[in-house]
N, C-alpha and C. Protein backbone atom coordinates (compact mmCIF):
# COMPACT_ATOMS: atom_id res chain seq x y z
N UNK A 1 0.84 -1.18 0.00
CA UNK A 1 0.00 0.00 0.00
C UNK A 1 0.89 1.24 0.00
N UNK A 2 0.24 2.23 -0.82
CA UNK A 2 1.32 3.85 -0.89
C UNK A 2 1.30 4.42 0.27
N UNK A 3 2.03 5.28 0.69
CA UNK A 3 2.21 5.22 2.23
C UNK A 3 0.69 7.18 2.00
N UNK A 4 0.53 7.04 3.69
CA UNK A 4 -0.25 7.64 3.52
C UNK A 4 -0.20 9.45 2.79
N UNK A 5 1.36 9.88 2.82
CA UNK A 5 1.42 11.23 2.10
C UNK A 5 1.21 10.73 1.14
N UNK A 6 1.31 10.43 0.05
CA UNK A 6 1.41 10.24 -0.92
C UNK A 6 -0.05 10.87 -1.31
N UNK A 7 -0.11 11.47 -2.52
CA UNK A 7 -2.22 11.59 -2.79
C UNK A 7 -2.56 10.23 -3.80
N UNK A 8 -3.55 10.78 -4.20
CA UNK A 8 -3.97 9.34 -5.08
C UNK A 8 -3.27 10.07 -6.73
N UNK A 9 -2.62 11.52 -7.03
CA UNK A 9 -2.30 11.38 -8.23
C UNK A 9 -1.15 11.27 -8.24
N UNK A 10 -0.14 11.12 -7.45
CA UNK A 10 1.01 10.92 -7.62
C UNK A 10 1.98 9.63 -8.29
N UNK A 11 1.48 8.56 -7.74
CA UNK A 11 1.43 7.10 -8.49
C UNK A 11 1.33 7.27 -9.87
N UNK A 12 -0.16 7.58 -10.24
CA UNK A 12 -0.37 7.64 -12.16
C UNK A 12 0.26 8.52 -12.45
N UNK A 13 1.01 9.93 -11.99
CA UNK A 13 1.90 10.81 -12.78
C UNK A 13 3.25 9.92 -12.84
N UNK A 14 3.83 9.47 -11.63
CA UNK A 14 5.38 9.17 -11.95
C UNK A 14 4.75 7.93 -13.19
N UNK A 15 4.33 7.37 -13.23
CA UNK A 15 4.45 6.18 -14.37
C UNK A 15 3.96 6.85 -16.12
N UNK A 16 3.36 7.95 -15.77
CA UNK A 16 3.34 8.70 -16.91
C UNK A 16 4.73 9.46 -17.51
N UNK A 17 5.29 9.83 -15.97
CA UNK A 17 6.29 10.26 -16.69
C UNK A 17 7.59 9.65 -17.25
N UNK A 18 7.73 8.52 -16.58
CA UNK A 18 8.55 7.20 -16.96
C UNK A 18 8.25 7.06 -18.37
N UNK A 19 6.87 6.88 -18.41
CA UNK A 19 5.96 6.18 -19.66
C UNK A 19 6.82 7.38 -21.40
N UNK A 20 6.52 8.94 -20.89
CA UNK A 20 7.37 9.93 -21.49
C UNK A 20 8.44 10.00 -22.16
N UNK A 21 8.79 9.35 -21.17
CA UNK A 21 10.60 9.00 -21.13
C UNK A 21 10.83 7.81 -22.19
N UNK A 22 9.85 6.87 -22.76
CA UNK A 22 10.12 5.94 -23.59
C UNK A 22 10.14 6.44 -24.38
N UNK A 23 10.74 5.49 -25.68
CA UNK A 23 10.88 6.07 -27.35
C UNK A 23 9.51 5.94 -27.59
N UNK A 24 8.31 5.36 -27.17
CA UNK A 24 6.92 5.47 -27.87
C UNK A 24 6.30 6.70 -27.10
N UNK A 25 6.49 7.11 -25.69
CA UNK A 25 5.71 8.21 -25.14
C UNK A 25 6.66 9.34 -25.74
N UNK A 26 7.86 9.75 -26.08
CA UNK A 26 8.62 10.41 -26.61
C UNK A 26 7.94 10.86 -27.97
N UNK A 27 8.00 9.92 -28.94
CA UNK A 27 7.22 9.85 -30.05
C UNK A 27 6.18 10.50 -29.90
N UNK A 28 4.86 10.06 -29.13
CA UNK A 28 3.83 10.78 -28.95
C UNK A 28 3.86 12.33 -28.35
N UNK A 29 4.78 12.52 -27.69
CA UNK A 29 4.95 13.91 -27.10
C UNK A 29 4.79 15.19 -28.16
N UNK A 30 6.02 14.17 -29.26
CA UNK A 30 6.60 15.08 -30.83
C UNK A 30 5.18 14.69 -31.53
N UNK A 31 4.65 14.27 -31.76
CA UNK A 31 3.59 14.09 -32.74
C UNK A 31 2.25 14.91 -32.15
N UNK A 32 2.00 14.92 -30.98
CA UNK A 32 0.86 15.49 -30.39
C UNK A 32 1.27 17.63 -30.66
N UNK A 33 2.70 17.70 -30.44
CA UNK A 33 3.34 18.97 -30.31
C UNK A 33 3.42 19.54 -31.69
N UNK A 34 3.84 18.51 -32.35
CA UNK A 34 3.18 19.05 -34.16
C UNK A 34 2.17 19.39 -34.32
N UNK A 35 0.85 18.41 -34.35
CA UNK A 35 -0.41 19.02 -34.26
C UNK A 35 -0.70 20.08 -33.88
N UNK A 36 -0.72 20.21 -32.46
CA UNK A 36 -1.16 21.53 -31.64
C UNK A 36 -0.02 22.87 -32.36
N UNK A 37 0.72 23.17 -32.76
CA UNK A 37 1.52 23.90 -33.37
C UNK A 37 0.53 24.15 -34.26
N UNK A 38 0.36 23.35 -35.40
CA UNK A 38 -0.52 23.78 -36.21
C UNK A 38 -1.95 24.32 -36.19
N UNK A 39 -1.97 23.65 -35.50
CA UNK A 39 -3.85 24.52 -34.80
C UNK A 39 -3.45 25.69 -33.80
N UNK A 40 -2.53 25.53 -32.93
CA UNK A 40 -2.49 26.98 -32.08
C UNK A 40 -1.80 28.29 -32.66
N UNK A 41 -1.56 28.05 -34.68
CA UNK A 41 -1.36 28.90 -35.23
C UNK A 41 -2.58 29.66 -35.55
N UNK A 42 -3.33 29.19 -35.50
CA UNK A 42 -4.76 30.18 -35.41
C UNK A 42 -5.24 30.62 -34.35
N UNK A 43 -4.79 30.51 -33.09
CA UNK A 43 -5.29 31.11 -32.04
C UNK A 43 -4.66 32.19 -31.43
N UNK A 44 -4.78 33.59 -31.31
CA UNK A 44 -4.73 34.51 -31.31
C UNK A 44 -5.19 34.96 -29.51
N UNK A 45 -4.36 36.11 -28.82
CA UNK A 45 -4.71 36.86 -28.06
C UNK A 45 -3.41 36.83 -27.01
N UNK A 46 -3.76 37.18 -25.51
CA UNK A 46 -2.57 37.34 -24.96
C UNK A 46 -2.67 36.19 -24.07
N UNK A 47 -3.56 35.83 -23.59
CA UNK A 47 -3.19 34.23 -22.57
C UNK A 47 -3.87 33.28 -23.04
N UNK A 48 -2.99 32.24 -22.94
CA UNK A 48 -3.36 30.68 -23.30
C UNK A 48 -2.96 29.96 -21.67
N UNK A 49 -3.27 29.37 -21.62
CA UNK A 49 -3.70 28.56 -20.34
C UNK A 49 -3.74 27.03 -20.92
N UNK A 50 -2.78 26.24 -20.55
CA UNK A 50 -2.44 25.10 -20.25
C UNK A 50 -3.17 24.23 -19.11
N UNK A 51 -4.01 23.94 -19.25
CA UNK A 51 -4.47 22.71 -17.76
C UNK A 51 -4.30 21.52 -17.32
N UNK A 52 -3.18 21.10 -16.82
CA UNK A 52 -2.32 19.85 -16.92
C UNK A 52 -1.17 19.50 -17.52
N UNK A 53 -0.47 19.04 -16.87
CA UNK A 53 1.06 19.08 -17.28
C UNK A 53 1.00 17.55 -18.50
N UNK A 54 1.52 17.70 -18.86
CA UNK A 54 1.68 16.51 -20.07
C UNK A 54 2.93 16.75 -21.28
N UNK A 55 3.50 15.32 -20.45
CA UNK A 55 5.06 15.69 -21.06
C UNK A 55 6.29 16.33 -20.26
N UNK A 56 7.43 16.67 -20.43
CA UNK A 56 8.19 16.86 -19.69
C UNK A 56 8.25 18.61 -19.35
N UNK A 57 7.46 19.38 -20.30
CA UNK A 57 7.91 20.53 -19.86
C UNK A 57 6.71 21.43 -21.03
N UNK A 58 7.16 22.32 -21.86
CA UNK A 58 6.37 23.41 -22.32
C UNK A 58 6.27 22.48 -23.80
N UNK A 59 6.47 21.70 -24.21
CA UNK A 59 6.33 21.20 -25.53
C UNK A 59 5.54 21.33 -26.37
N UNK A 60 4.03 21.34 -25.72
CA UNK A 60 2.61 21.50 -26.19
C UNK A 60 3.02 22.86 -26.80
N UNK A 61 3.53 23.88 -26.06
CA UNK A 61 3.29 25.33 -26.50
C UNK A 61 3.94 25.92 -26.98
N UNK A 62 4.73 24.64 -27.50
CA UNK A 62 6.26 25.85 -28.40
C UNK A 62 5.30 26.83 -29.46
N UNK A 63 4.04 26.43 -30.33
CA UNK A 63 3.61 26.83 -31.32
C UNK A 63 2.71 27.61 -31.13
N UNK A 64 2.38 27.90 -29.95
CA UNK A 64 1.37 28.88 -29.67
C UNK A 64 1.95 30.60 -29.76
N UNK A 65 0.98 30.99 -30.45
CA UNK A 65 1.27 32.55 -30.87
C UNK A 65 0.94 33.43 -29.74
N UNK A 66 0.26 32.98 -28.62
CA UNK A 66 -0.19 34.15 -28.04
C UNK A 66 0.76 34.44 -27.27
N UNK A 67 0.93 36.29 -26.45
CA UNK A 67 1.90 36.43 -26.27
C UNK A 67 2.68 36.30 -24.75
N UNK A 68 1.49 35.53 -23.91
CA UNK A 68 1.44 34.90 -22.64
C UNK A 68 1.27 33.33 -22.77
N UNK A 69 1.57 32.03 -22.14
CA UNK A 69 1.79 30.61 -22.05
C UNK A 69 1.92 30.72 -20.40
N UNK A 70 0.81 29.81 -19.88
CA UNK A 70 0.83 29.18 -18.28
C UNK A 70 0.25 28.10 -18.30
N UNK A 71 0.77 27.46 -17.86
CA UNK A 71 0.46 25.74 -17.08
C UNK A 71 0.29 25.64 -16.32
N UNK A 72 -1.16 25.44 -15.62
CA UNK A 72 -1.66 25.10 -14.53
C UNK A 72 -1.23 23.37 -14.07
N UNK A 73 -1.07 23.06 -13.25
CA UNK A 73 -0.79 21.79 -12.94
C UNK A 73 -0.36 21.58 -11.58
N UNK A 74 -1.69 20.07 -10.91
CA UNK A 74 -1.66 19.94 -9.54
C UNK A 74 -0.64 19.80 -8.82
N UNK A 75 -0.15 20.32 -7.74
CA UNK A 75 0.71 20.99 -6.67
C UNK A 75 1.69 18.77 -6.62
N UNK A 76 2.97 19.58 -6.50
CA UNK A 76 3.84 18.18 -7.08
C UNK A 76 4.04 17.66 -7.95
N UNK A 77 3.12 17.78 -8.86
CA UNK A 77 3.05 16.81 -10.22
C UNK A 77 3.72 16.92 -11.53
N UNK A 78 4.14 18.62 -11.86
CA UNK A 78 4.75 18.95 -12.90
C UNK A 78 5.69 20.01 -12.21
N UNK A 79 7.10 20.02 -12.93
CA UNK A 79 8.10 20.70 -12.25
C UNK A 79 8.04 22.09 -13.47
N UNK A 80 6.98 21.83 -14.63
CA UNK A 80 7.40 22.78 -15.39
C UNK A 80 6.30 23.85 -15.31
N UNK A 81 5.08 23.42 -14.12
CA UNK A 81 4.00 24.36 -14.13
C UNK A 81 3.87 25.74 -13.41
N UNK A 82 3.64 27.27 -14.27
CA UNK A 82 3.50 28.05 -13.40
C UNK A 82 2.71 28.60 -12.37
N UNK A 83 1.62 27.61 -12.49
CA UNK A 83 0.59 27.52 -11.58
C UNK A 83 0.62 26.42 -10.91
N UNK A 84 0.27 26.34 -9.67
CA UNK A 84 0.36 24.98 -8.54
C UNK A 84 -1.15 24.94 -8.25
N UNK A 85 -2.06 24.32 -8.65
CA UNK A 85 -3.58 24.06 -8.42
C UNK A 85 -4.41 22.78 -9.21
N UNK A 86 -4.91 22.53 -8.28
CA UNK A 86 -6.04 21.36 -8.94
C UNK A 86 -6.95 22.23 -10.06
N UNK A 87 -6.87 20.92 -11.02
CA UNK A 87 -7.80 21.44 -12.22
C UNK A 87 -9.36 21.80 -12.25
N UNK A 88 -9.35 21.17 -10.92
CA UNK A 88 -11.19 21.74 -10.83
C UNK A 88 -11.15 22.99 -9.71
N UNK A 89 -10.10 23.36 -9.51
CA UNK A 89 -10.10 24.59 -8.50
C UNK A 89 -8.86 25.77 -9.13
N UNK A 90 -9.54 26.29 -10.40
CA UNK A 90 -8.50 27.04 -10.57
C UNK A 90 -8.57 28.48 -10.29
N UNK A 91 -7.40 28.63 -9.76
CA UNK A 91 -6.99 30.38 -9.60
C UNK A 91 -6.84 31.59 -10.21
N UNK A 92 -7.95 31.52 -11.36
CA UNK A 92 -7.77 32.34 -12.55
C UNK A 92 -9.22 32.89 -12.28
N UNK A 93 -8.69 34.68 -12.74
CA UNK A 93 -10.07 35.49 -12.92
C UNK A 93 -10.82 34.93 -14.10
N UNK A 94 -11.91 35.55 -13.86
CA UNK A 94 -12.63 35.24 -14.84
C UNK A 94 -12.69 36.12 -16.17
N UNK A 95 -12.70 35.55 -17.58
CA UNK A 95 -12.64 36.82 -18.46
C UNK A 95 -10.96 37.15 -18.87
N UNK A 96 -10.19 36.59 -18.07
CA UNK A 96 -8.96 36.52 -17.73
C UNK A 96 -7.66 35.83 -19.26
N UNK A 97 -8.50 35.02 -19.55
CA UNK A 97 -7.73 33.85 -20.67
C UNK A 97 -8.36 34.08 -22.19
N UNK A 98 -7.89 34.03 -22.79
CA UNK A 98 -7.95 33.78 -24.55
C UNK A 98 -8.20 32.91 -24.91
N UNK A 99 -7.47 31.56 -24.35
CA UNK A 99 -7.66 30.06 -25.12
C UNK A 99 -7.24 29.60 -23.84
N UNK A 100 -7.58 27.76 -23.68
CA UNK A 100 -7.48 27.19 -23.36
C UNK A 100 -6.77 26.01 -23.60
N UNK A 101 -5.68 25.18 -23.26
CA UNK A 101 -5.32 23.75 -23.96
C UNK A 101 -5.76 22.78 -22.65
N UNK A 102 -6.11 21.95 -23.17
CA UNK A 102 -6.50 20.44 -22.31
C UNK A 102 -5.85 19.43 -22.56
N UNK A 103 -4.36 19.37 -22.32
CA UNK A 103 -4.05 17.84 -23.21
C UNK A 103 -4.23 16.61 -22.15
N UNK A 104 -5.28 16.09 -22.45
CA UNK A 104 -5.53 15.10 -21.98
C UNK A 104 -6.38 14.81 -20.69
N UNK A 105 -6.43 16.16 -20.16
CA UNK A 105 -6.94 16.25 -18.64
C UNK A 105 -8.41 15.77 -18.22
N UNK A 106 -9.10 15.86 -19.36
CA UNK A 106 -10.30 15.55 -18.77
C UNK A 106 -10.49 13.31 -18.78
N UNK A 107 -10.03 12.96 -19.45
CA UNK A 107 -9.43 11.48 -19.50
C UNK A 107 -8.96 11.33 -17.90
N UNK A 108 -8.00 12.02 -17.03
CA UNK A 108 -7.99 11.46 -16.31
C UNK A 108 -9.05 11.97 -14.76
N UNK A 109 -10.05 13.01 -15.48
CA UNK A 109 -10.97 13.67 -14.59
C UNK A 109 -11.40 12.67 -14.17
N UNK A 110 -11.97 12.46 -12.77
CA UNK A 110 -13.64 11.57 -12.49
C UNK A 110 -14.87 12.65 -12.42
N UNK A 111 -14.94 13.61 -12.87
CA UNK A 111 -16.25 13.95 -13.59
C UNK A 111 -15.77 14.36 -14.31
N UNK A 112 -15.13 14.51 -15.66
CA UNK A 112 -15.22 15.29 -16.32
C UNK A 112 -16.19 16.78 -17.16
């Protein structure tokens, strides 16, 4: 049994990030980061907002034009996030953001 600090997301992140670290999660990192490049060339304004860390660091957002990039991501879990908060409790005004990215986050929601 995980000892009791531990939360319940800590377990599924380290094996994600292991998982990263392979030549097939590697692969997927670069292939998902192409995509979104190409689509976040149409998205326009000054903040984009990241919700969940995925991947080792800013990869998702090399291609994003806008002229602000933040990653929200739960407290421990990503070393590359500038926000420390759970995804259903976030610290952002409202009216506040331009775009949004989700990679993957609602997959590991329980309500999504």
């Amino acid at each position: 049994m995980a000892p009791a600090h531990k939360s319940q997301f800590q377990e599924p992140h380290a094996a994600r990030m292991a998982w990263w670290s392979s030549p097939l999660g590697s692969a997927l990192i670069a292939a998902e980061s192409q995509l979104l490049a190409e689509a976040l060339d149409d998205v326009f304004g000054w903040e984009l907002l990241q919700i969940g860390g995925w991947g080792a660091g800013r990869e998702l957002l090399a291609g994003a034009r806008t002229r602000n990039q933040a990653i929200v991501a739960s407290p421990g879990l990503s070393s590359s996030a500038d926000i420390r908060a759970r995804p259903t409790q976030l610290p952002i005004t409202s009216d506040s953001i331009d775009a949004v990215l989700l990679p993957h986050i609602l997959e590991f929601a329980t309500d999504p």
